[in-house]
N, C-alpha and C. Protein backbone atom coordinates (compact mmCIF):
# COMPACT_ATOMS: atom_id res chain seq x y z
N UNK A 1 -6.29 -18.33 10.88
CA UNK A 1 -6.94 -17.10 10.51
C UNK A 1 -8.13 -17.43 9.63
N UNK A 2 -9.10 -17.30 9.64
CA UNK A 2 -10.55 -16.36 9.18
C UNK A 2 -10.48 -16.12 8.21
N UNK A 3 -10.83 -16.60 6.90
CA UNK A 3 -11.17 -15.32 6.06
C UNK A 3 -12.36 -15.07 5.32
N UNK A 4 -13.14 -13.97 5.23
CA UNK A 4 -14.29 -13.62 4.89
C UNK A 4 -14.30 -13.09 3.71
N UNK A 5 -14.68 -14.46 2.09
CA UNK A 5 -14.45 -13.86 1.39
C UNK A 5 -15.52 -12.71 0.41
N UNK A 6 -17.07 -12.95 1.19
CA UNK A 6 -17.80 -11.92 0.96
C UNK A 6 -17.49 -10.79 1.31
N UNK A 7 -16.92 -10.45 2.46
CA UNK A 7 -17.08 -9.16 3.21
C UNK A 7 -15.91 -8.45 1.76
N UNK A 8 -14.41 -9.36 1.95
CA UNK A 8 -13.25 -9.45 1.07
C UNK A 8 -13.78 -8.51 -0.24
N UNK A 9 -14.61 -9.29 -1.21
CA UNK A 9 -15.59 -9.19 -2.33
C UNK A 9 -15.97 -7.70 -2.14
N UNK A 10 -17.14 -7.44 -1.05
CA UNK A 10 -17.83 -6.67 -1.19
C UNK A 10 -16.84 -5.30 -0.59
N UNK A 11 -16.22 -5.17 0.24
CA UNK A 11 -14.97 -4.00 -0.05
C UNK A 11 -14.18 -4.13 -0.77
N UNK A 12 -13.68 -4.40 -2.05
CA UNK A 12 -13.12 -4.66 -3.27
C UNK A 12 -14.35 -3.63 -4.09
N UNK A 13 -15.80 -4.52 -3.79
CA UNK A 13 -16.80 -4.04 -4.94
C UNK A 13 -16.89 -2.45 -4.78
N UNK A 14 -16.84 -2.09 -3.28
CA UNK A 14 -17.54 -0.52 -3.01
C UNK A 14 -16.75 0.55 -3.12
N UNK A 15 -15.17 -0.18 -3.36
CA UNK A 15 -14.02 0.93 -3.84
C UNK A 15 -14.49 1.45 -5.54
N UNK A 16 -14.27 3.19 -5.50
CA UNK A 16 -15.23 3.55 -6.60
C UNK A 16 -13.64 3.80 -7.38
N UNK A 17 -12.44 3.62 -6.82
CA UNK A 17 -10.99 4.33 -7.67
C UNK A 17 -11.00 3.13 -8.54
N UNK A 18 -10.47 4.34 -9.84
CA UNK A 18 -10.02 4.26 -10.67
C UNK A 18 -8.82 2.42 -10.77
N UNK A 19 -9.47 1.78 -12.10
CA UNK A 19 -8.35 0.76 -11.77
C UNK A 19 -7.44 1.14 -13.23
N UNK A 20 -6.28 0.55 -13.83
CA UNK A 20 -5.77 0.45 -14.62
C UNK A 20 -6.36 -1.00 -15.33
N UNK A 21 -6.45 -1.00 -16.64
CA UNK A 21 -6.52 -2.12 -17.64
C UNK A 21 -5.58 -2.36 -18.05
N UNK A 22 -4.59 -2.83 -18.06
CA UNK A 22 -3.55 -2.92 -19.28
C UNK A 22 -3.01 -2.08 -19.49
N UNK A 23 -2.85 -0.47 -19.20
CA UNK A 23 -2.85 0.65 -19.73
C UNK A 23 -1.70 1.11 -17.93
N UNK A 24 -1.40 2.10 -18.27
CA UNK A 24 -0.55 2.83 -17.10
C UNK A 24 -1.51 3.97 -16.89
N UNK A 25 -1.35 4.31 -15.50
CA UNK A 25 -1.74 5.43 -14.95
C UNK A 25 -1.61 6.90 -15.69
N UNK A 26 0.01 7.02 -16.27
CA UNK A 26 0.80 7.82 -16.87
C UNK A 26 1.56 7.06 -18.13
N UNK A 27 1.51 8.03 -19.01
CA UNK A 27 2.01 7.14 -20.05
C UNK A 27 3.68 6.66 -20.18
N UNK A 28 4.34 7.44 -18.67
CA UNK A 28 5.57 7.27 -17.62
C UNK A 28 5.81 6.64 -17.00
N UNK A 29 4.46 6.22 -16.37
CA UNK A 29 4.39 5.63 -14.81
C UNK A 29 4.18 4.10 -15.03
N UNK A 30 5.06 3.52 -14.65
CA UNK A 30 4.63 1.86 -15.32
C UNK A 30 3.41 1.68 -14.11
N UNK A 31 2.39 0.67 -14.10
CA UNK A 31 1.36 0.41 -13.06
C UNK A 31 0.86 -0.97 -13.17
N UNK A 32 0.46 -1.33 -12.44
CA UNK A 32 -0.45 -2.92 -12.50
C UNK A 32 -1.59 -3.31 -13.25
N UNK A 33 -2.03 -4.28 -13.54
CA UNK A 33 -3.21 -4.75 -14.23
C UNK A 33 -4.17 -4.42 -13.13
N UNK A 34 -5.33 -4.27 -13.82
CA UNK A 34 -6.59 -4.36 -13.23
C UNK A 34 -6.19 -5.41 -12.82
N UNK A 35 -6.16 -6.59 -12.91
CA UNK A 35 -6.74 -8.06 -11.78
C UNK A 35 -5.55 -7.96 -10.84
N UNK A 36 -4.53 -7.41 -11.07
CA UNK A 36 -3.36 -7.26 -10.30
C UNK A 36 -3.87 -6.46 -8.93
N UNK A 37 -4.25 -5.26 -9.17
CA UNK A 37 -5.00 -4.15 -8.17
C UNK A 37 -6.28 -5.12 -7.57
N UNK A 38 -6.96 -5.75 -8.68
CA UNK A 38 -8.26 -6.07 -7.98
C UNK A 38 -7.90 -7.17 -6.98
N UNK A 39 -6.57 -8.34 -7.16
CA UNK A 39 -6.03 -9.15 -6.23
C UNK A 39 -5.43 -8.39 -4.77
N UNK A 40 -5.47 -7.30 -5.02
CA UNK A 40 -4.62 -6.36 -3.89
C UNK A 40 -4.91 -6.09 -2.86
N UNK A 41 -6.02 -5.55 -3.44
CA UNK A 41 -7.24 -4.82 -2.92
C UNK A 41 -7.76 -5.89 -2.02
N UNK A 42 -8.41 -7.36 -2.53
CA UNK A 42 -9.02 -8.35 -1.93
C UNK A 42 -8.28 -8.62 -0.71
N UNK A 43 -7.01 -8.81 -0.91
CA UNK A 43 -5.87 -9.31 0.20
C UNK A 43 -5.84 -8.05 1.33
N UNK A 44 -5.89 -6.89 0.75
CA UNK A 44 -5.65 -6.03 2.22
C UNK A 44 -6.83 -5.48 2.77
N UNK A 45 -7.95 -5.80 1.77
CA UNK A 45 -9.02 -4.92 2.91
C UNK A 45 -9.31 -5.08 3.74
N UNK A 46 -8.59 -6.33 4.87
CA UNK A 46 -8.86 -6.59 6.05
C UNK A 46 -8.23 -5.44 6.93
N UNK A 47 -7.62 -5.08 6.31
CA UNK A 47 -6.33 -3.73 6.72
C UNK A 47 -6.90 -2.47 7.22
N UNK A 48 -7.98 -2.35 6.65
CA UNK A 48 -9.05 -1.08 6.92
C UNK A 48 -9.42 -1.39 8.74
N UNK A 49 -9.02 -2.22 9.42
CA UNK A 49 -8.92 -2.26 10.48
C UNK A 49 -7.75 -2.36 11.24
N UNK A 50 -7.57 -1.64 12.29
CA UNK A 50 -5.88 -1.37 12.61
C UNK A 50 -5.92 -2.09 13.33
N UNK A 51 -6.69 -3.18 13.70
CA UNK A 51 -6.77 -4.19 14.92
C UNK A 51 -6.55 -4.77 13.91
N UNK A 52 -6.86 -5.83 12.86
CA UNK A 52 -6.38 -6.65 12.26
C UNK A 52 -4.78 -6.34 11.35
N UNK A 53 -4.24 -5.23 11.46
CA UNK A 53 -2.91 -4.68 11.32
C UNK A 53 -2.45 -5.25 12.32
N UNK A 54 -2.27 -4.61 13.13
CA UNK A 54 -1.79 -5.39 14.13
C UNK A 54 -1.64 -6.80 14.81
N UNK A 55 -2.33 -7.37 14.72
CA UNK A 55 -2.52 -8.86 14.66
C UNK A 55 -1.79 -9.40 13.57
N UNK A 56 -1.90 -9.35 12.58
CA UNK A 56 -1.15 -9.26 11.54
C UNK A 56 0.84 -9.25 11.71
N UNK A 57 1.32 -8.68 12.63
CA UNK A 57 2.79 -8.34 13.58
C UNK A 57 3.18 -7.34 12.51
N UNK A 58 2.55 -6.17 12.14
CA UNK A 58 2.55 -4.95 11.68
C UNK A 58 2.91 -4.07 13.22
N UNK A 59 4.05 -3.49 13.12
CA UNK A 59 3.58 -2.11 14.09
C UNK A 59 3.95 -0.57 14.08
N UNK A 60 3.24 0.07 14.34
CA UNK A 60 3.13 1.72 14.44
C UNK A 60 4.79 1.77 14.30
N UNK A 61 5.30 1.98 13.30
CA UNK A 61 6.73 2.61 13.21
C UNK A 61 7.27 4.26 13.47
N UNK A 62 5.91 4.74 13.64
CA UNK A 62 6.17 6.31 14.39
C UNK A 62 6.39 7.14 13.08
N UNK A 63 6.73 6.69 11.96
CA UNK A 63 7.26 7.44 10.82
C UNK A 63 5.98 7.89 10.25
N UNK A 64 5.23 9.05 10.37
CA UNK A 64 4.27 10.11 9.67
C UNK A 64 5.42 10.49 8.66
N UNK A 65 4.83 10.34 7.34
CA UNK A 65 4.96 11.70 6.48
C UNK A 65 3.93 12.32 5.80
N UNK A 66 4.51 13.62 5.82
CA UNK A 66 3.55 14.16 5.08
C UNK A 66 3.22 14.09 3.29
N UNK A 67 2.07 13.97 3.43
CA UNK A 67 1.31 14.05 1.59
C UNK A 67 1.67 12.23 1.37
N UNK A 68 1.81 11.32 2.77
CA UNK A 68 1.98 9.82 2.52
C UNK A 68 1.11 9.19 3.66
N UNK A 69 1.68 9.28 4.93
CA UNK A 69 0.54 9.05 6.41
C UNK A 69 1.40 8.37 6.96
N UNK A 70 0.91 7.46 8.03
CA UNK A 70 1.37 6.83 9.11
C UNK A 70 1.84 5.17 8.24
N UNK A 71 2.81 4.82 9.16
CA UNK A 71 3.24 3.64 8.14
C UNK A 71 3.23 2.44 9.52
N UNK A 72 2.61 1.46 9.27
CA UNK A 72 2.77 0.35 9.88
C UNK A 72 2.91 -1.34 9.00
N UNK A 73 4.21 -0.98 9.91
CA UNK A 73 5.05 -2.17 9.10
C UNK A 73 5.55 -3.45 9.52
N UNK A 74 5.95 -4.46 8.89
CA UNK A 74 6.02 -5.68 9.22
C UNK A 74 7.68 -5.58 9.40
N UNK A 75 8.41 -5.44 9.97
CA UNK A 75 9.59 -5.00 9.81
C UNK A 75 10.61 -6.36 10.01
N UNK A 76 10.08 -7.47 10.29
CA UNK A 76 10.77 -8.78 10.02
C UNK A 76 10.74 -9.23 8.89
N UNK A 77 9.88 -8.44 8.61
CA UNK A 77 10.15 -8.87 6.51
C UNK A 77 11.04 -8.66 5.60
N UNK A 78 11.61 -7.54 6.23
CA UNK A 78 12.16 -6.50 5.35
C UNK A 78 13.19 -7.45 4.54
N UNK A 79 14.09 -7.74 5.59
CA UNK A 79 15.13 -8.73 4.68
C UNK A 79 14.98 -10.15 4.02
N UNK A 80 13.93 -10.62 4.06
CA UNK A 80 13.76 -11.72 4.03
C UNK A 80 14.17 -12.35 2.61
N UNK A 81 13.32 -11.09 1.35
CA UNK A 81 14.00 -11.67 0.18
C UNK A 81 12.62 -12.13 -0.73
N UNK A 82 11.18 -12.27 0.48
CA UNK A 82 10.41 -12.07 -0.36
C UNK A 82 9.53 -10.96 -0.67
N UNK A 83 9.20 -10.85 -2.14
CA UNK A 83 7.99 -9.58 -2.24
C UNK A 83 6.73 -9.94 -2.90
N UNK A 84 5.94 -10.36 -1.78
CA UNK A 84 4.62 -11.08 -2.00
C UNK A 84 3.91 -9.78 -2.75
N UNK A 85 3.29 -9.88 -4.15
CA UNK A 85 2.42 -9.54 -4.61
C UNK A 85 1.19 -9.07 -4.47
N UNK A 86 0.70 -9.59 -3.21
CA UNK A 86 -0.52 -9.33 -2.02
C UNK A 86 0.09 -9.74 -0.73
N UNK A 87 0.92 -9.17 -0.14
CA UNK A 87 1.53 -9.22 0.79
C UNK A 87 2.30 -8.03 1.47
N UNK A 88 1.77 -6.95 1.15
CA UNK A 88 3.19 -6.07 1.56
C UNK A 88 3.50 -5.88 3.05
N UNK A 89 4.46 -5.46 2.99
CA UNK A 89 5.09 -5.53 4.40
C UNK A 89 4.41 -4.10 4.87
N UNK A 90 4.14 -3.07 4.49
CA UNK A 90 3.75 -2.11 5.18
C UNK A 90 1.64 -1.32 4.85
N UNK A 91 1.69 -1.25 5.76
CA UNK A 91 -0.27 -0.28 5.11
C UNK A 91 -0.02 1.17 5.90
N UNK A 92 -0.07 1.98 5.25
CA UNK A 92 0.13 3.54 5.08
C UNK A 92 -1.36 3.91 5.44
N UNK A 93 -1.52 4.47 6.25
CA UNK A 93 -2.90 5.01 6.78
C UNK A 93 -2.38 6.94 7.06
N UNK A 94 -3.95 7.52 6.78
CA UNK A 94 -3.90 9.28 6.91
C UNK A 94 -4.52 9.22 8.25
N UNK A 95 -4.01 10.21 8.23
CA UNK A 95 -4.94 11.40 9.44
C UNK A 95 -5.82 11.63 9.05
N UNK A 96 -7.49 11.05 9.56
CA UNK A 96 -8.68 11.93 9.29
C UNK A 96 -9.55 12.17 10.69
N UNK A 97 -10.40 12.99 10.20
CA UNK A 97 -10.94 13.78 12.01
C UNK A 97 -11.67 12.17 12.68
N UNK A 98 -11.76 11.72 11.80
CA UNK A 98 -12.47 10.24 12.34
C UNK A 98 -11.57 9.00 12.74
N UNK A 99 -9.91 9.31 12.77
CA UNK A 99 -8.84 8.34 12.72
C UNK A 99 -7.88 7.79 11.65
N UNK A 100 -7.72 6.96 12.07
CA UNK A 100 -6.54 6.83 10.52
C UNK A 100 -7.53 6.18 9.83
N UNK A 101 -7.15 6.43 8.96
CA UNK A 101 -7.55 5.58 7.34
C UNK A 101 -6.95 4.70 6.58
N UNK A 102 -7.41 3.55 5.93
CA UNK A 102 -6.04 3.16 5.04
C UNK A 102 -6.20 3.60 3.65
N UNK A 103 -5.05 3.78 2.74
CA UNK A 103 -4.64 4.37 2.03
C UNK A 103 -4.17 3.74 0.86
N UNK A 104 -3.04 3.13 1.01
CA UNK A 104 -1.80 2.71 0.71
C UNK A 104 -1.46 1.59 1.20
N UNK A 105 -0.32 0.74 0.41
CA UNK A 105 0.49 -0.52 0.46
C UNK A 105 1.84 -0.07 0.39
N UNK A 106 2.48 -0.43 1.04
CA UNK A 106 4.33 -0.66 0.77
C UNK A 106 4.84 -1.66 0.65
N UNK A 107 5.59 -2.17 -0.15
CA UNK A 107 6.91 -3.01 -0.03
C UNK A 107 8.11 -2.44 0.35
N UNK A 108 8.88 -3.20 1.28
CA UNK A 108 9.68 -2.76 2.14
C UNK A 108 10.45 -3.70 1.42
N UNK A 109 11.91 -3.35 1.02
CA UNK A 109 13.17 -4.36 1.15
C UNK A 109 14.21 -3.99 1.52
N UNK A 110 15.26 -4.52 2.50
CA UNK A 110 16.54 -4.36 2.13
C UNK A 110 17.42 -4.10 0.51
N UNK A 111 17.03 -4.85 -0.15
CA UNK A 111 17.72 -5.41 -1.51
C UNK A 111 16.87 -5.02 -2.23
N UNK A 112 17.73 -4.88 -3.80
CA UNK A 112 16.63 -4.44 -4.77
C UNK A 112 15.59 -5.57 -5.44
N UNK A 113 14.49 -5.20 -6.17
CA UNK A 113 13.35 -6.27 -6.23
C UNK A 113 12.61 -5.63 -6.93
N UNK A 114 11.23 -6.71 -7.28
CA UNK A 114 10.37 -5.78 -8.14
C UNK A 114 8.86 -6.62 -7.64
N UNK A 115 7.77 -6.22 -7.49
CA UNK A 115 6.34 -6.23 -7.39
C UNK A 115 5.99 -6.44 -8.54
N UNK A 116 5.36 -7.52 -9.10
CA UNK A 116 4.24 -6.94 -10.63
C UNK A 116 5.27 -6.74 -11.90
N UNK A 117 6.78 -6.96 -11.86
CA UNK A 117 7.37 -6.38 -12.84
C UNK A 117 7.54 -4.72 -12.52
N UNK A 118 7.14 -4.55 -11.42
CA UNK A 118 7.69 -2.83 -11.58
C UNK A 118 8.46 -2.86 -10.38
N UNK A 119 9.75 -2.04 -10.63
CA UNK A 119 11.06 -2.52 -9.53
C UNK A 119 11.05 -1.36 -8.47
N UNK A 120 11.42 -1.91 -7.05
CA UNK A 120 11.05 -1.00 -5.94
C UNK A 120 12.07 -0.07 -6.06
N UNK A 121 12.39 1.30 -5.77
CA UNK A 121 13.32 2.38 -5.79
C UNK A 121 13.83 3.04 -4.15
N UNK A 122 15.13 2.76 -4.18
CA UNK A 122 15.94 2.78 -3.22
C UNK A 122 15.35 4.39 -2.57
N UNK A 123 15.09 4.31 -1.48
CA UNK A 123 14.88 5.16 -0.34
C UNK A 123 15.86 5.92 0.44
N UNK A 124 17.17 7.22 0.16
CA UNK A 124 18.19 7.27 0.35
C UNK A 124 17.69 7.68 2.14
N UNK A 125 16.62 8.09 2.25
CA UNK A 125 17.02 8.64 3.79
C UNK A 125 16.71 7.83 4.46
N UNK A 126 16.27 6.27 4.48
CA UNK A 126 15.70 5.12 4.99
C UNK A 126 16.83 4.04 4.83
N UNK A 127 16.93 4.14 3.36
CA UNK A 127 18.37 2.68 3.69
C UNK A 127 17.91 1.54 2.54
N UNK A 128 16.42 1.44 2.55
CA UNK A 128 15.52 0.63 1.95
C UNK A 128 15.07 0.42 0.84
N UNK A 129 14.07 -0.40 -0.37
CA UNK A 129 14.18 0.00 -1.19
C UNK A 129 12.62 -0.58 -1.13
N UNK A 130 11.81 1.00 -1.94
CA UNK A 130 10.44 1.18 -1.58
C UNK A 130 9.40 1.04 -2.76
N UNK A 131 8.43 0.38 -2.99
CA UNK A 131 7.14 0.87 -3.32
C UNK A 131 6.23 1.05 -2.57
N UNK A 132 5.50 1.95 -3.53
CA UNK A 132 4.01 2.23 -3.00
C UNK A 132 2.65 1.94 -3.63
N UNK A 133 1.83 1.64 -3.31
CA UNK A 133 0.64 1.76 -4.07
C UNK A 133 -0.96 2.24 -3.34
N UNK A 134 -1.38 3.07 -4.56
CA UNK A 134 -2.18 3.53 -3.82
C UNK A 134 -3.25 3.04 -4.14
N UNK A 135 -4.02 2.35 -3.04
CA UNK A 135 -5.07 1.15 -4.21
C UNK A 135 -6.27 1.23 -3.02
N UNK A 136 -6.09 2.29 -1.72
CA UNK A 136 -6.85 2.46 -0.93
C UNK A 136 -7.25 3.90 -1.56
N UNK A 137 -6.99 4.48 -2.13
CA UNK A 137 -7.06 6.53 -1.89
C UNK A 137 -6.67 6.49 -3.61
N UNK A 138 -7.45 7.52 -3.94
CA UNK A 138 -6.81 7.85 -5.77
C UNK A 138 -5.39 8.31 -5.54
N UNK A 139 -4.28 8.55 -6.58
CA UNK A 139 -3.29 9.54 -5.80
C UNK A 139 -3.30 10.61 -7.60
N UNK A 140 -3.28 11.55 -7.84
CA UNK A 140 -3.57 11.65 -8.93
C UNK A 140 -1.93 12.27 -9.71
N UNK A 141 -0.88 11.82 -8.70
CA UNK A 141 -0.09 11.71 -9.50
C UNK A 141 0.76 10.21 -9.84
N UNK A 142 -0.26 9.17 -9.72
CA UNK A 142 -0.21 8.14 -10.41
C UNK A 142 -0.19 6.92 -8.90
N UNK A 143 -0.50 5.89 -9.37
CA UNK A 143 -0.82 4.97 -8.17
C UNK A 143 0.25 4.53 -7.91
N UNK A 144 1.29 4.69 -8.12
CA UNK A 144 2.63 3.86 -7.65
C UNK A 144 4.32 5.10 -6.87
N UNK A 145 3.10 6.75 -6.92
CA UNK A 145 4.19 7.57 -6.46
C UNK A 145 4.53 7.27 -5.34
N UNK A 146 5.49 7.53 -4.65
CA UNK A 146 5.55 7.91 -3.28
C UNK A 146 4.69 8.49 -2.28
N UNK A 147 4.59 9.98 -2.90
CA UNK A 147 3.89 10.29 -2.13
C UNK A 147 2.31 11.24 -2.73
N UNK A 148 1.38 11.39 -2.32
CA UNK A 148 -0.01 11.51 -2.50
C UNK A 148 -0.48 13.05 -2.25
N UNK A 149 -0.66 14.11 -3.43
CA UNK A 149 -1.26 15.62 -3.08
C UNK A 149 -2.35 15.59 -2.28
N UNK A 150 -3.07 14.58 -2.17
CA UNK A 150 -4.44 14.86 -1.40
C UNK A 150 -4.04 14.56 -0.39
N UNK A 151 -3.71 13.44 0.06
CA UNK A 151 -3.11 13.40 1.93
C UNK A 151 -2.16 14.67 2.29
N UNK A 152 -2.87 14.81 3.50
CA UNK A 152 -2.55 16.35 4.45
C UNK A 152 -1.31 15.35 5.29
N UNK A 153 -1.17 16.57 5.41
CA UNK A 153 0.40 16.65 6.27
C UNK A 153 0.25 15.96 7.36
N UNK A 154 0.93 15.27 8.49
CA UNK A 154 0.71 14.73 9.69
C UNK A 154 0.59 15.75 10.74
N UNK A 155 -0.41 15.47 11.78
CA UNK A 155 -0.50 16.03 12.64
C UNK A 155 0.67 16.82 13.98
């Protein structure tokens, strides 16, 4: 694999959201470092293409939700045991009149675990145990909710 670390750079640079410093989203919400997000960001913006999702052995899991999006996931990961830091097993893309979008990161596990020091939370109607981050899209009830007021419902 390729990697382009200008292009990498320069979609990192042109994202205008909000990062965290040191500081939490919510003074509730535990969240990542800036260089944490800014490492994130670098690693998935290849993701903004659903052809390189896919290639990737990500696939369309059919699961839309609403106020979250379409989830395409690495689903041989799930159990594996690791939770790569810039790696997640899933990229959460919306519905927009122009196609999906990306959005969002997931970690997917069987077992419980933690990203960054912040621990993933068991998913009762899935089985799984989930984060999210929203490091594509603001979410303004904090970058690590579930799910996102500005993303519209699925089609």
């Amino acid at each position: 694999m390729t990697r382009h670390p200008i292009r990498c750079a320069a979609a990192v640079a042109a994202i205008s959201l909000p990062l965290v410093a040191g500081g939490t989203a919510h003074a509730d919400d535990p969240s990542f470092t800036h260089d944490q997000v800014t490492a994130l960001r670098a690693a998935t913006a290849r993701f903004h293409s659903l052809r390189q999702t896919l290639m990737s052995g990500r696939t369309d899991l059919h699961l839309c939700m609403d106020q979250m999006g379409e989830h395409y996931t690495d689903t041989a990961t799930f159990g594996d045991g690791v939770l790569d830091p810039t790696d997640p097993e899933a990229m959460v893309y919306e519905h927009t009149t122009s196609g999906l979008k990306l959005v969002a990161v997931e970690w997917v596990s069987t077992s419980p675990g933690s990203v960054n020091g912040v621990p993933l939370h068991l998913n009762t109607d899935l089985g799984v145990y989930v984060l999210h981050a929203w490091v594509w899209k603001h979410n303004p009830a904090g970058m690590l909710q579930d799910f996102n007021p500005t993303v519209g419902n699925c089609p």
